[in-house]
C-alpha atoms as a PDB file:
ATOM      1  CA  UNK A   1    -105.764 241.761  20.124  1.00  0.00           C
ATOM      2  CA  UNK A   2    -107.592 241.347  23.354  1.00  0.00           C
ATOM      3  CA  UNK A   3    -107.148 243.555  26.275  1.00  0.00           C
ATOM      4  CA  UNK A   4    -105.928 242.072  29.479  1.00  0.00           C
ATOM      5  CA  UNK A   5    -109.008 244.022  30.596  1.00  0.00           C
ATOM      6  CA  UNK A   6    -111.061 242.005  28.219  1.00  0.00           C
ATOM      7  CA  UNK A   7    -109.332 239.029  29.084  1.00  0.00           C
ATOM      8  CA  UNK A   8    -110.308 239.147  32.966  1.00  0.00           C
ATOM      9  CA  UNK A   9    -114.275 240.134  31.707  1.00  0.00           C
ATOM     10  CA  UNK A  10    -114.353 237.193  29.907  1.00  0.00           C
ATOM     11  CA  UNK A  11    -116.375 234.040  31.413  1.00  0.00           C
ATOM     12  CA  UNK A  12    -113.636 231.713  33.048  1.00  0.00           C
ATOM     13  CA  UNK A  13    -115.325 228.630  31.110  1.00  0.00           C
ATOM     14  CA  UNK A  14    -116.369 228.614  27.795  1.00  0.00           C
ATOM     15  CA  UNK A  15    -118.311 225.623  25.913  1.00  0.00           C
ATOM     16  CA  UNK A  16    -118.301 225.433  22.253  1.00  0.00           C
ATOM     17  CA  UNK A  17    -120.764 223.943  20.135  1.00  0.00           C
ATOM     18  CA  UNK A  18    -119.441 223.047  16.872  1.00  0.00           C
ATOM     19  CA  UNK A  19    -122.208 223.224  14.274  1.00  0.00           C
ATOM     20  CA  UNK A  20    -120.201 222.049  11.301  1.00  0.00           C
ATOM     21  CA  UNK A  21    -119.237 218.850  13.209  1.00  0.00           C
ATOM     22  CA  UNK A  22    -122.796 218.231  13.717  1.00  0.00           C
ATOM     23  CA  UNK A  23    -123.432 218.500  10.333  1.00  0.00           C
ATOM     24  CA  UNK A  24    -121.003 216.032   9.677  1.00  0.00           C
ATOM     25  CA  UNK A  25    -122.109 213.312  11.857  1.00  0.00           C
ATOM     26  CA  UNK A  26    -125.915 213.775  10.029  1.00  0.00           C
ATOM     27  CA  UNK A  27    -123.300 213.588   6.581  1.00  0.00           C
ATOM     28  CA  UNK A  28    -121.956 210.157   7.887  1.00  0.00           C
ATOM     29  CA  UNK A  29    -125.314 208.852   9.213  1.00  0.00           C
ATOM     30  CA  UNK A  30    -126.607 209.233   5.741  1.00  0.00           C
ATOM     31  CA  UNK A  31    -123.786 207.322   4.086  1.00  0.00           C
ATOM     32  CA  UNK A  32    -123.684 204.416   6.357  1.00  0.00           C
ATOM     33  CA  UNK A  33    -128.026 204.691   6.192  1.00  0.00           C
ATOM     34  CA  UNK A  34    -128.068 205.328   2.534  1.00  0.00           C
ATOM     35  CA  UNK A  35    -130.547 204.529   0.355  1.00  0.00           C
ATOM     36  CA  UNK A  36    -132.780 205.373   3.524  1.00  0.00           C
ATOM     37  CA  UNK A  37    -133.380 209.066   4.357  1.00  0.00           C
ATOM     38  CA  UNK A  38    -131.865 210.535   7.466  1.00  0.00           C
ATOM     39  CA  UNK A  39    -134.266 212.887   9.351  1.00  0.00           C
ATOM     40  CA  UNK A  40    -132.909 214.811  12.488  1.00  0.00           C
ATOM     41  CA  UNK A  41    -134.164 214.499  16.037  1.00  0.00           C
ATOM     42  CA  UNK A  42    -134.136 217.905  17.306  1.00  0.00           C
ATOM     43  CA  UNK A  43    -136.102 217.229  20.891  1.00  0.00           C
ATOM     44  CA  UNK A  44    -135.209 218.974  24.202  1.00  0.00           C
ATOM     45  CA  UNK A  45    -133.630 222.142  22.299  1.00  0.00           C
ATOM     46  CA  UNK A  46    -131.581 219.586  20.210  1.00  0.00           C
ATOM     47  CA  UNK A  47    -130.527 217.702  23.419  1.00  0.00           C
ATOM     48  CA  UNK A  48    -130.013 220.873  24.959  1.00  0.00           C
ATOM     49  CA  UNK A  49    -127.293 222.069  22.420  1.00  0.00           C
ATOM     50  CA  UNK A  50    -129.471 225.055  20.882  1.00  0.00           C
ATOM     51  CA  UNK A  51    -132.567 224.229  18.496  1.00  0.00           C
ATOM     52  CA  UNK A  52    -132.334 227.426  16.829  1.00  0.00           C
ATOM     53  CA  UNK A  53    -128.717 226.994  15.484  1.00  0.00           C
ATOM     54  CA  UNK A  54    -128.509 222.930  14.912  1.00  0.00           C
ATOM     55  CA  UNK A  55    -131.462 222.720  12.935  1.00  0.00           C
ATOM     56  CA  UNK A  56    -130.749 225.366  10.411  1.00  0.00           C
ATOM     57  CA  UNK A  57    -127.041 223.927  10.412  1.00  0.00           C
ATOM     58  CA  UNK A  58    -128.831 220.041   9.703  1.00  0.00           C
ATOM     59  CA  UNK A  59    -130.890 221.840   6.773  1.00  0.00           C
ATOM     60  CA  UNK A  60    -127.944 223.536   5.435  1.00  0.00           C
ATOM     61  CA  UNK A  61    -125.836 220.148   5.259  1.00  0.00           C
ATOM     62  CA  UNK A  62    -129.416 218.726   3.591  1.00  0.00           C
ATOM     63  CA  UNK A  63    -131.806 217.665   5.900  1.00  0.00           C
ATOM     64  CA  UNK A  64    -135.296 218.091   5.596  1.00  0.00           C
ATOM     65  CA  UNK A  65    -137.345 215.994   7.894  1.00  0.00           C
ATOM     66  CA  UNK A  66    -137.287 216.998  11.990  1.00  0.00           C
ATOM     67  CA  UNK A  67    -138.487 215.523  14.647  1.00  0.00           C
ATOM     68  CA  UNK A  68    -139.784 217.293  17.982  1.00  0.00           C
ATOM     69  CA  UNK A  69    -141.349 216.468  20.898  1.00  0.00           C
ATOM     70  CA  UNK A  70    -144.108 218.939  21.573  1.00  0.00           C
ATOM     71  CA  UNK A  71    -146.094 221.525  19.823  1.00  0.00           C
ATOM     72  CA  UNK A  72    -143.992 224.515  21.686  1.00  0.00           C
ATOM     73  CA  UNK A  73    -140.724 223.087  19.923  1.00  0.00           C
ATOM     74  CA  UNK A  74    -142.823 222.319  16.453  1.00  0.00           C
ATOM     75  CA  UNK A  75    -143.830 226.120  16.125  1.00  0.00           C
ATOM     76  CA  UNK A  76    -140.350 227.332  17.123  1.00  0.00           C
ATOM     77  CA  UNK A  77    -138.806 224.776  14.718  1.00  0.00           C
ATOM     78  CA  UNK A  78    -141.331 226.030  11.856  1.00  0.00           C
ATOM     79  CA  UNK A  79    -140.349 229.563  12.239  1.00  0.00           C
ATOM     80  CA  UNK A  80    -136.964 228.602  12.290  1.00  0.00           C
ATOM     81  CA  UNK A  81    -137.056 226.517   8.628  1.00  0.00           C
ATOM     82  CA  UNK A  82    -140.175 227.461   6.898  1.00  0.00           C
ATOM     83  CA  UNK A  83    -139.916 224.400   4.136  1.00  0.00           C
ATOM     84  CA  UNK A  84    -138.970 221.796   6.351  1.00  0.00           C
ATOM     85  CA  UNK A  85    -141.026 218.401   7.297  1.00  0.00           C
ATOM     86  CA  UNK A  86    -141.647 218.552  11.015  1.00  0.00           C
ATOM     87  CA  UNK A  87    -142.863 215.491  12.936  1.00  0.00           C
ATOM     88  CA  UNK A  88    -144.465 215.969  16.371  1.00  0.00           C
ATOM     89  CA  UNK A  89    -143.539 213.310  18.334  1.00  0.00           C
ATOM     90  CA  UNK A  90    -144.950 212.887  22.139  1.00  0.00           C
ATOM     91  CA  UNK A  91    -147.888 216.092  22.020  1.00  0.00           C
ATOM     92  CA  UNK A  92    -151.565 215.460  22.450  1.00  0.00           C
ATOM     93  CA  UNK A  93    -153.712 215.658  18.885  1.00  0.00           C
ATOM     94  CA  UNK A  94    -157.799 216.421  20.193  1.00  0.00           C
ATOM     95  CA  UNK A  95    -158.177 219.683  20.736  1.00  0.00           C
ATOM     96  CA  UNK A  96    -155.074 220.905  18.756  1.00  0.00           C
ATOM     97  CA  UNK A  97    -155.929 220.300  15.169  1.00  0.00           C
ATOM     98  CA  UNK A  98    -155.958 223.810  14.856  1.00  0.00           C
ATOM     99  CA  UNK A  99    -152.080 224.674  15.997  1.00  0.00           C
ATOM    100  CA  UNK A 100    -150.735 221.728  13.753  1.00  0.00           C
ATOM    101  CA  UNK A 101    -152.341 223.005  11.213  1.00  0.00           C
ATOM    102  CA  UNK A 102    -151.619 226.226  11.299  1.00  0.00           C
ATOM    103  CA  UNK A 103    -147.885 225.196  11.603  1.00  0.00           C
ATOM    104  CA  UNK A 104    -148.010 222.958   9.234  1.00  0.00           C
ATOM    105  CA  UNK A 105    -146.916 220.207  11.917  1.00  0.00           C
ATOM    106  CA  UNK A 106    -147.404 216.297  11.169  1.00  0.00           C
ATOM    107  CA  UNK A 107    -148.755 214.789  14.418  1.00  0.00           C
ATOM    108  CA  UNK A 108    -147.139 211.075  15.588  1.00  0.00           C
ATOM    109  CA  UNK A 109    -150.560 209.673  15.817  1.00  0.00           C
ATOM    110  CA  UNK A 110    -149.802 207.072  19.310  1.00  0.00           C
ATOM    111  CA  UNK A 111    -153.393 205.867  19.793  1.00  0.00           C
ATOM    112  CA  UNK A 112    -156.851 205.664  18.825  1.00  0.00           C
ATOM    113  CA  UNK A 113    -157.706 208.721  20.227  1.00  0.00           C
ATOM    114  CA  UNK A 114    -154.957 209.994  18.256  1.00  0.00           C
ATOM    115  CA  UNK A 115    -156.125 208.623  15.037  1.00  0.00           C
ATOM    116  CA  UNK A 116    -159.910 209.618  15.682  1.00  0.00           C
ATOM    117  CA  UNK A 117    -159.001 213.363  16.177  1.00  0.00           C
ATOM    118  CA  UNK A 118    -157.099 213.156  13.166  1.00  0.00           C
ATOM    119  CA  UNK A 119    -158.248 211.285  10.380  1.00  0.00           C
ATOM    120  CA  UNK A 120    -156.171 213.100   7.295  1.00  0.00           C
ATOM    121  CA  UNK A 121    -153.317 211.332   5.840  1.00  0.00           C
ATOM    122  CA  UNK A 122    -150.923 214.385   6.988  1.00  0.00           C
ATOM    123  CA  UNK A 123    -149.633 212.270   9.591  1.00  0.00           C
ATOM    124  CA  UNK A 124    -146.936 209.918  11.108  1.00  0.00           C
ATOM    125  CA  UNK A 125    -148.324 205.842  12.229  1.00  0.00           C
ATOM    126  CA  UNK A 126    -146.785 204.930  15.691  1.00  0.00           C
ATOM    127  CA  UNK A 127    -146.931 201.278  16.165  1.00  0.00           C
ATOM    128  CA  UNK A 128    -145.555 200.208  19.422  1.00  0.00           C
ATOM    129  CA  UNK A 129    -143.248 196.600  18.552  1.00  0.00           C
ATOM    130  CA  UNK A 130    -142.050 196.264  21.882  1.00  0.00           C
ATOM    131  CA  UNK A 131    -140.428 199.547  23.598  1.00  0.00           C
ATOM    132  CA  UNK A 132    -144.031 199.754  25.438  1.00  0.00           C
ATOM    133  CA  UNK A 133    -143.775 203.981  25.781  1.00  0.00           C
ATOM    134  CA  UNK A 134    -146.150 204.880  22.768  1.00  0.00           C
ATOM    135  CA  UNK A 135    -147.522 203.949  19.806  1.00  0.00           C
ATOM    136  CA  UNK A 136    -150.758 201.441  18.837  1.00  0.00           C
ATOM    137  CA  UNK A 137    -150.731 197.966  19.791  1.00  0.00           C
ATOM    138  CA  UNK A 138    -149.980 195.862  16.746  1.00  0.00           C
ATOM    139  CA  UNK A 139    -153.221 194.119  16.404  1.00  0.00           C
ATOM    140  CA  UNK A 140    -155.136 197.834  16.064  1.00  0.00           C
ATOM    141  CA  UNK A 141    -152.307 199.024  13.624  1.00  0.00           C
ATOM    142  CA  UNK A 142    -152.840 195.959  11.123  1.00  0.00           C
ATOM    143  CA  UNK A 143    -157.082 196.840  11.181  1.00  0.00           C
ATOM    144  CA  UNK A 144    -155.745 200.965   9.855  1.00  0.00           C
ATOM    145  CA  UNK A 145    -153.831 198.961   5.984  1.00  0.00           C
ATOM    146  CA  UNK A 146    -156.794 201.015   4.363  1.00  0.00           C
ATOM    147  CA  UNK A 147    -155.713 204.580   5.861  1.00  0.00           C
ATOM    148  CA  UNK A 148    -153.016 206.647   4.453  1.00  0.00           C
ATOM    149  CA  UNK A 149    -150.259 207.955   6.279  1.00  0.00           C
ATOM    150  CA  UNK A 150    -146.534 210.048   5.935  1.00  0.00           C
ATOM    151  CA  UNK A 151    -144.622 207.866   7.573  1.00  0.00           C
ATOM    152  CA  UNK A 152    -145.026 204.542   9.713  1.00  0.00           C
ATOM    153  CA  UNK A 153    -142.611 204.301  12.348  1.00  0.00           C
ATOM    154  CA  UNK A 154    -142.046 202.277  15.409  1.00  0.00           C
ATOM    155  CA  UNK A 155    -138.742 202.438  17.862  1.00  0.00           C
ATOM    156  CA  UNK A 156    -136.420 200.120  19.068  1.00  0.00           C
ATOM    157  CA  UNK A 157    -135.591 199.500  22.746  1.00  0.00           C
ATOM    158  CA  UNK A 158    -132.692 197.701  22.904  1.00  0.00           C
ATOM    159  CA  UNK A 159    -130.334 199.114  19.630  1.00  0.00           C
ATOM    160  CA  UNK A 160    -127.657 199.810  21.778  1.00  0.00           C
ATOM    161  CA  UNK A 161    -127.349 196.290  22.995  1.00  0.00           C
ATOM    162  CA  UNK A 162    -127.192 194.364  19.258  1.00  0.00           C
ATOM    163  CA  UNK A 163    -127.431 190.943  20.351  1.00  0.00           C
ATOM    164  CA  UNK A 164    -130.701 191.610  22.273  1.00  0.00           C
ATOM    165  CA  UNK A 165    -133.218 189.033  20.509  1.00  0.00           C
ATOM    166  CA  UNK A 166    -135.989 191.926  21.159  1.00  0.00           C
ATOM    167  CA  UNK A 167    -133.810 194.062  18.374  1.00  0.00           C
ATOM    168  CA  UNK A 168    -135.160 191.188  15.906  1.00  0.00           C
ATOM    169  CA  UNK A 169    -138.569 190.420  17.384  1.00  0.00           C
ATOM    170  CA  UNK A 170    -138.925 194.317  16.579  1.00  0.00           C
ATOM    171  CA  UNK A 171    -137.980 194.197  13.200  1.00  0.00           C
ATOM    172  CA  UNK A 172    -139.919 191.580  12.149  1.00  0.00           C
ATOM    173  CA  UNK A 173    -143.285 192.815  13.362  1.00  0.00           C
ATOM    174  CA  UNK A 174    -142.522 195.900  12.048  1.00  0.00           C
ATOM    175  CA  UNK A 175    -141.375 194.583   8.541  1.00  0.00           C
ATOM    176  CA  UNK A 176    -144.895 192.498   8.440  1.00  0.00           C
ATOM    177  CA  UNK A 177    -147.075 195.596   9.768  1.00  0.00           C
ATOM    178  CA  UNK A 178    -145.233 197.851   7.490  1.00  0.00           C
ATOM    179  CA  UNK A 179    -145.812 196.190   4.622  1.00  0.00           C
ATOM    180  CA  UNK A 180    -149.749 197.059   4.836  1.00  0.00           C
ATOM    181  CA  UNK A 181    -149.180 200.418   4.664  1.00  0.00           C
ATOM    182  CA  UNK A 182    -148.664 202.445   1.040  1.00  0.00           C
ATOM    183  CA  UNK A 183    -146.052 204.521   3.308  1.00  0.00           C
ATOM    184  CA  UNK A 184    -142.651 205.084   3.945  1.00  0.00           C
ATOM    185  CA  UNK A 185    -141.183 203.045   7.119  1.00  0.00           C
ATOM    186  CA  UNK A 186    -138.670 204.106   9.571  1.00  0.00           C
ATOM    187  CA  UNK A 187    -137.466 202.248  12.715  1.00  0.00           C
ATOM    188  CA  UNK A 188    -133.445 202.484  13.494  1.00  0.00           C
ATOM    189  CA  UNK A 189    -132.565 205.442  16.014  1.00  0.00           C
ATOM    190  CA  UNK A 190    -128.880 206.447  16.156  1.00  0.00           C
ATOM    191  CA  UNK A 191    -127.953 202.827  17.206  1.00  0.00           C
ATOM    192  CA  UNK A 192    -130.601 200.982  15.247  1.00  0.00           C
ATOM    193  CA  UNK A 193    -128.917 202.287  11.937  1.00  0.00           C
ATOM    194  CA  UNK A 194    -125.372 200.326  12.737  1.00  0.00           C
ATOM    195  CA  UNK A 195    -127.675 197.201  13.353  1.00  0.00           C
ATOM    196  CA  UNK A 196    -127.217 196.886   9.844  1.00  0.00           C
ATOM    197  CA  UNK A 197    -129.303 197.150   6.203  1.00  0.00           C
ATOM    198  CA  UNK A 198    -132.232 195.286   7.731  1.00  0.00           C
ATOM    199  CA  UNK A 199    -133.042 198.132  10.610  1.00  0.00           C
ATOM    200  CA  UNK A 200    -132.661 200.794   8.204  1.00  0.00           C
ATOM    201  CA  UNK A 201    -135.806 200.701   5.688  1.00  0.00           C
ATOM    202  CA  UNK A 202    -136.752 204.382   4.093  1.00  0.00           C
ATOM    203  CA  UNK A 203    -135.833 206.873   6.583  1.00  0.00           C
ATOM    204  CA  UNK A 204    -133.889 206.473   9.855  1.00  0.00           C
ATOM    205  CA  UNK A 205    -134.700 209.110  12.992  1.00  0.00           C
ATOM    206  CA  UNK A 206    -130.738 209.226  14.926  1.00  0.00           C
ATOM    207  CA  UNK A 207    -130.815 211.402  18.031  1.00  0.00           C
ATOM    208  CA  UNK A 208    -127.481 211.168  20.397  1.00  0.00           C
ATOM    209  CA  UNK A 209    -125.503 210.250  17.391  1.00  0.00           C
ATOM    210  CA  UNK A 210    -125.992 213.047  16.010  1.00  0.00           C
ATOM    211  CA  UNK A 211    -124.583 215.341  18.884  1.00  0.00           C
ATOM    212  CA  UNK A 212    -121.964 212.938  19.356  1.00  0.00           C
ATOM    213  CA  UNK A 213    -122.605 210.294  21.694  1.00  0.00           C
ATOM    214  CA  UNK A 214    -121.347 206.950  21.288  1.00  0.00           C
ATOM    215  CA  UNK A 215    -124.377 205.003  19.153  1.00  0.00           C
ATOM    216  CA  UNK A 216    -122.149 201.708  19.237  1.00  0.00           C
ATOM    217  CA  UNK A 217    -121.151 201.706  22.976  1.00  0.00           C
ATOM    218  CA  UNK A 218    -118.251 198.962  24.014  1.00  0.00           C
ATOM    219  CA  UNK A 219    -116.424 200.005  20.631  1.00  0.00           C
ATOM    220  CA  UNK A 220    -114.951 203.082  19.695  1.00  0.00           C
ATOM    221  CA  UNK A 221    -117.353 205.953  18.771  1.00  0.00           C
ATOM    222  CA  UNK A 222    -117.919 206.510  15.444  1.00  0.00           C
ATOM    223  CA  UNK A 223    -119.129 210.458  15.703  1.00  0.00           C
ATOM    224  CA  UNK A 224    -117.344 213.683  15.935  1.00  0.00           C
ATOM    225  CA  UNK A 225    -117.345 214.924  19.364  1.00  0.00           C
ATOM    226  CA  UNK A 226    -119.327 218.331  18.888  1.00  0.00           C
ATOM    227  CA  UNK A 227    -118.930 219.922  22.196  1.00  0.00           C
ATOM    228  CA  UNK A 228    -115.749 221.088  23.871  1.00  0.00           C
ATOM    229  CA  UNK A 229    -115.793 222.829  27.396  1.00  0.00           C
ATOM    230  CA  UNK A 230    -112.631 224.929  28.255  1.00  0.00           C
ATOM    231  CA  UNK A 231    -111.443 226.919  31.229  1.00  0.00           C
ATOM    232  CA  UNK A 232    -108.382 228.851  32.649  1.00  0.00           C
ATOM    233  CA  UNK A 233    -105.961 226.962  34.948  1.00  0.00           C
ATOM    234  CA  UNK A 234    -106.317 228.939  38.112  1.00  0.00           C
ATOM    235  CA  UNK A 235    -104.089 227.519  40.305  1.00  0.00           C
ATOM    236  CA  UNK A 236    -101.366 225.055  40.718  1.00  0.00           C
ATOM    237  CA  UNK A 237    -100.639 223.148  44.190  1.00  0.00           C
ATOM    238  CA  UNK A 238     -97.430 220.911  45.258  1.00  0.00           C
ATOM    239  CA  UNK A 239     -98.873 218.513  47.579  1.00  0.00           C
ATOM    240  CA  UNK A 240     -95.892 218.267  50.153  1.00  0.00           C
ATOM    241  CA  UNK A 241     -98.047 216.137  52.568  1.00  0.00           C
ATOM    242  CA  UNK A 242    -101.463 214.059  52.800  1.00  0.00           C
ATOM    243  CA  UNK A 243    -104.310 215.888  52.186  1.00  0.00           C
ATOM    244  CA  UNK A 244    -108.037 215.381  50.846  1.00  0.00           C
ATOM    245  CA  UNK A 245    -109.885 217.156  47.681  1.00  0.00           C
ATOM    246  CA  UNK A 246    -112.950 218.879  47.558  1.00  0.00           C
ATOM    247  CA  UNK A 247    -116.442 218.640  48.834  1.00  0.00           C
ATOM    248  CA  UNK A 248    -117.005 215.795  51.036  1.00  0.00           C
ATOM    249  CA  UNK A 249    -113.026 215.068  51.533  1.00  0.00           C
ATOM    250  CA  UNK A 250    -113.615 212.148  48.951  1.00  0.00           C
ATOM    251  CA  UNK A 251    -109.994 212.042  47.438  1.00  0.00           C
ATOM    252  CA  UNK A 252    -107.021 211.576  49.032  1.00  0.00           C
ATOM    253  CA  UNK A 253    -103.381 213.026  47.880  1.00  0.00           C
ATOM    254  CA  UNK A 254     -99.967 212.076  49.186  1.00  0.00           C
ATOM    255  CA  UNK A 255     -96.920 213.722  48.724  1.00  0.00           C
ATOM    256  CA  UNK A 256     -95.309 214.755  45.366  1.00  0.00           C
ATOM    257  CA  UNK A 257     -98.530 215.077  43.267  1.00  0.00           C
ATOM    258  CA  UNK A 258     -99.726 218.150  41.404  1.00  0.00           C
ATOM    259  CA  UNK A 259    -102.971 219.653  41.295  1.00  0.00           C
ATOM    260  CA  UNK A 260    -104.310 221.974  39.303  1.00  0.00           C
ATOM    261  CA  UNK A 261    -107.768 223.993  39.904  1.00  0.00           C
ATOM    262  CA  UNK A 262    -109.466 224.837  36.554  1.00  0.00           C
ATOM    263  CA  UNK A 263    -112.435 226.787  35.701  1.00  0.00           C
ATOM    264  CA  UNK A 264    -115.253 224.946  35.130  1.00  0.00           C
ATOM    265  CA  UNK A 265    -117.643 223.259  36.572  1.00  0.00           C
ATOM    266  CA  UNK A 266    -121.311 222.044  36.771  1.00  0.00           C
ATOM    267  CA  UNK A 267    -122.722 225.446  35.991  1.00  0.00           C
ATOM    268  CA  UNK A 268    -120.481 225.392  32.884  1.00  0.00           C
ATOM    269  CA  UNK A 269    -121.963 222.009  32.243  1.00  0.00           C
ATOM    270  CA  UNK A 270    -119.378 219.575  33.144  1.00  0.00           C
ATOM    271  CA  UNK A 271    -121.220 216.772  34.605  1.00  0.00           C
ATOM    272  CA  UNK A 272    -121.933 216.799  38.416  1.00  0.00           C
ATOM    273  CA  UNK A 273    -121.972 213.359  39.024  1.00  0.00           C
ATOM    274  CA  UNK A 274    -118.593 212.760  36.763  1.00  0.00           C
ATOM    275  CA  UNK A 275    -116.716 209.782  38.259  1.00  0.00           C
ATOM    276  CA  UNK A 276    -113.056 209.569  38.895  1.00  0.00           C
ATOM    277  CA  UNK A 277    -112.564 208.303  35.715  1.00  0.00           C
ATOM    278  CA  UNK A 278    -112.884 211.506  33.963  1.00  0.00           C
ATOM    279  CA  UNK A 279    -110.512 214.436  33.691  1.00  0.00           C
ATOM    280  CA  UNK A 280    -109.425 217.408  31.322  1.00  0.00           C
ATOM    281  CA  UNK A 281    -106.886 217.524  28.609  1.00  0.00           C
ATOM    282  CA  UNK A 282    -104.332 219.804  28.990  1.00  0.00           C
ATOM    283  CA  UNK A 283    -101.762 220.110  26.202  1.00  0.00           C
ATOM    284  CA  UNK A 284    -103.035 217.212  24.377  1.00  0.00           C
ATOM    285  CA  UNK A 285    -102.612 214.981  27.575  1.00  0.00           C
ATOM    286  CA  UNK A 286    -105.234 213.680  30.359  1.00  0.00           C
ATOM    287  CA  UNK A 287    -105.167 215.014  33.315  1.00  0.00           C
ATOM    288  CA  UNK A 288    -107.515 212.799  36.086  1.00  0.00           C
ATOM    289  CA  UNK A 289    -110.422 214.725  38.213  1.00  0.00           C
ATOM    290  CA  UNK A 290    -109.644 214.711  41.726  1.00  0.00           C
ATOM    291  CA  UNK A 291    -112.590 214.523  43.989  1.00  0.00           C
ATOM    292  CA  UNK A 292    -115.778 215.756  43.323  1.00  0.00           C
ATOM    293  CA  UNK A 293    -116.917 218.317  40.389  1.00  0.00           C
ATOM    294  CA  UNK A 294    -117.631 221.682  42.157  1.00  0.00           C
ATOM    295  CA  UNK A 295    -120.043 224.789  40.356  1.00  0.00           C
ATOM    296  CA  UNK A 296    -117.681 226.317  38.753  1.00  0.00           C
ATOM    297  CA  UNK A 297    -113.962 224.524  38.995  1.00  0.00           C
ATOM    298  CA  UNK A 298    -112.692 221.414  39.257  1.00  0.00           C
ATOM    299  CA  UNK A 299    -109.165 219.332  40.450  1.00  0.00           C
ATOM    300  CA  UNK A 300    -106.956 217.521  38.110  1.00  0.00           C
ATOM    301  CA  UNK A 301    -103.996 215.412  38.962  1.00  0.00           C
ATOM    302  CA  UNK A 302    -101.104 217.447  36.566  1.00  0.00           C
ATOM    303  CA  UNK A 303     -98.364 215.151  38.146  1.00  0.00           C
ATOM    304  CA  UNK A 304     -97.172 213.767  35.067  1.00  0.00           C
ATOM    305  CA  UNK A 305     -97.291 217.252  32.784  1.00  0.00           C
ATOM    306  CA  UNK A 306     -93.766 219.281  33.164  1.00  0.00           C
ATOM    307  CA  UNK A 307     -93.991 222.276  35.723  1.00  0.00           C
ATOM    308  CA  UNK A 308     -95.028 225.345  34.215  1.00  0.00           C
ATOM    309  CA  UNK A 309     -96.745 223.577  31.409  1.00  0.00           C
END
């Protein structure tokens, strides 16, 4: 039993990562992907979430292919999972042979300088089909059908939006430039998979979906949330007149409402910018921000919860 001591030590907010719940979203990415392979897009400290603990959780549940964006995250990853694939995304290739090698890292090969510092198969094919960020023009990927690669992969733009006609213009030229290539093929991110059987070919790359953003926005999301941020209810306030909320006197109260100041904030990572839209739950029921997100609380509208609850 914890101390009241212990108690008041403790940090007022507290944000949970659940690990297993990530696991499971990879779990139901394969199933809907299957028979494509699922790698795991562990960029930006796994989209800020922790590197070192979600990508030994995504090898646990079974992955084995990861994707970074630079060669700092590639050697931390490689430490991290010694037998695991790792893909190196967005990191410059002349002048670095040496530190993939030695880490056993597959460079994303984006260009032709790319492709002339590294001419070993040991590598992963960008071909830019339309997102126009990386990745060889079409026309120079169709002259490399003779050279060997891992993986060819391209990205799609617009995968959130699925009646964009680019989402097809993509997957045709990729079909037709994949097809020249003795390689596996992977296009969908985390939306491009629920674009259906066509977008998926041998091994899909989701990101967000993973971590539990919506991949399928306008309809309800089909991932486990994976982060929950909590924090003490510090005080409670009977508005008995009009009065304004927070920084910049942005909300207005009238008479008869209930606020409630709760600890957490930006610092704890609830979003700065959060609109009036969002809230907390409290007791299984939503409670509305008021005003604007502070560093470490903000105000919820508790009018409609019983007193003392």
């Amino acid at each position: 039993m914890k101390s009241r001591r212990t108690e008041a030590l403790a940090p007022p907010g507290r944000l949970t990562i659940d690990l297993d719940a990530i696991a499971g979203n990879w779990r139901k990415l394969c199933d809907l992907a299957a028979p494509a392979a699922v790698a795991g897009v562990v960029k930006a400290d796994a989209y800020g979430l922790g590197m070192d603990r979600v990508a030994p959780a995504l090898h646990r549940a079974g992955c084995s292919l990861f994707f970074v964006a630079g060669l700092e995250e590639g050697a931390a990853l490689r430490a991290l999972l010694p037998d695991a694939k790792i893909a190196v995304l967005s990191a410059p290739v002349e002048g670095f042979q040496a530190v993939y090698r030695d880490y056993r890292l597959l460079p994303v090969l984006n260009h032709a300088g790319d492709l002339a510092a590294w001419p070993g198969e040991d590598a992963v094919l960008h071909i830019d089909t339309g997102m126009t960020r990386l990745g060889l023009d079409p026309a120079d990927a169709a002259a490399l059908d003779r050279r060997r690669f891992r993986l060819v992969m391209s990205h799609l733009a617009c995968a959130d939006e699925p009646d964009h006609p680019l989402n097809e213009a993509q997957r045709r030229l990729f079909a037709e430039l994949a097809a020249r290539f003795d390689a596996p093929a992977s296009l969908a991110n985390s939306s491009g998979i629920f674009l259906g059987p066509g977008y998926r070919f041998d091994t899909a790359r989701p990101g967000m979906a993973l971590y539990g953003l919506n991949p399928t926005p306008g309809e309800a999301n089909p991932m486990q949330p994976v982060v929950r941020l909590e924090g003490r209810v510090l005080q409670v306030r009977e508005v008995d007149r009009p009065l304004t909320v927070g920084y910049g006197a942005t909300a207005e109260v009238r008479a008869g409402q209930r606020l409630a100041t709760v600890a957490a904030g930006y610092a704890d990572g609830y979003l700065r910018a959060a609109s009036p839209r969002a809230g907390a739950l409290l007791h299984g029921r939503r409670a509305p921000l008021v005003g604007r997100v502070s560093m470490d609380s903000i105000v919820v509208d508790v009018t409609g919860l019983p007193p003392g609850s």
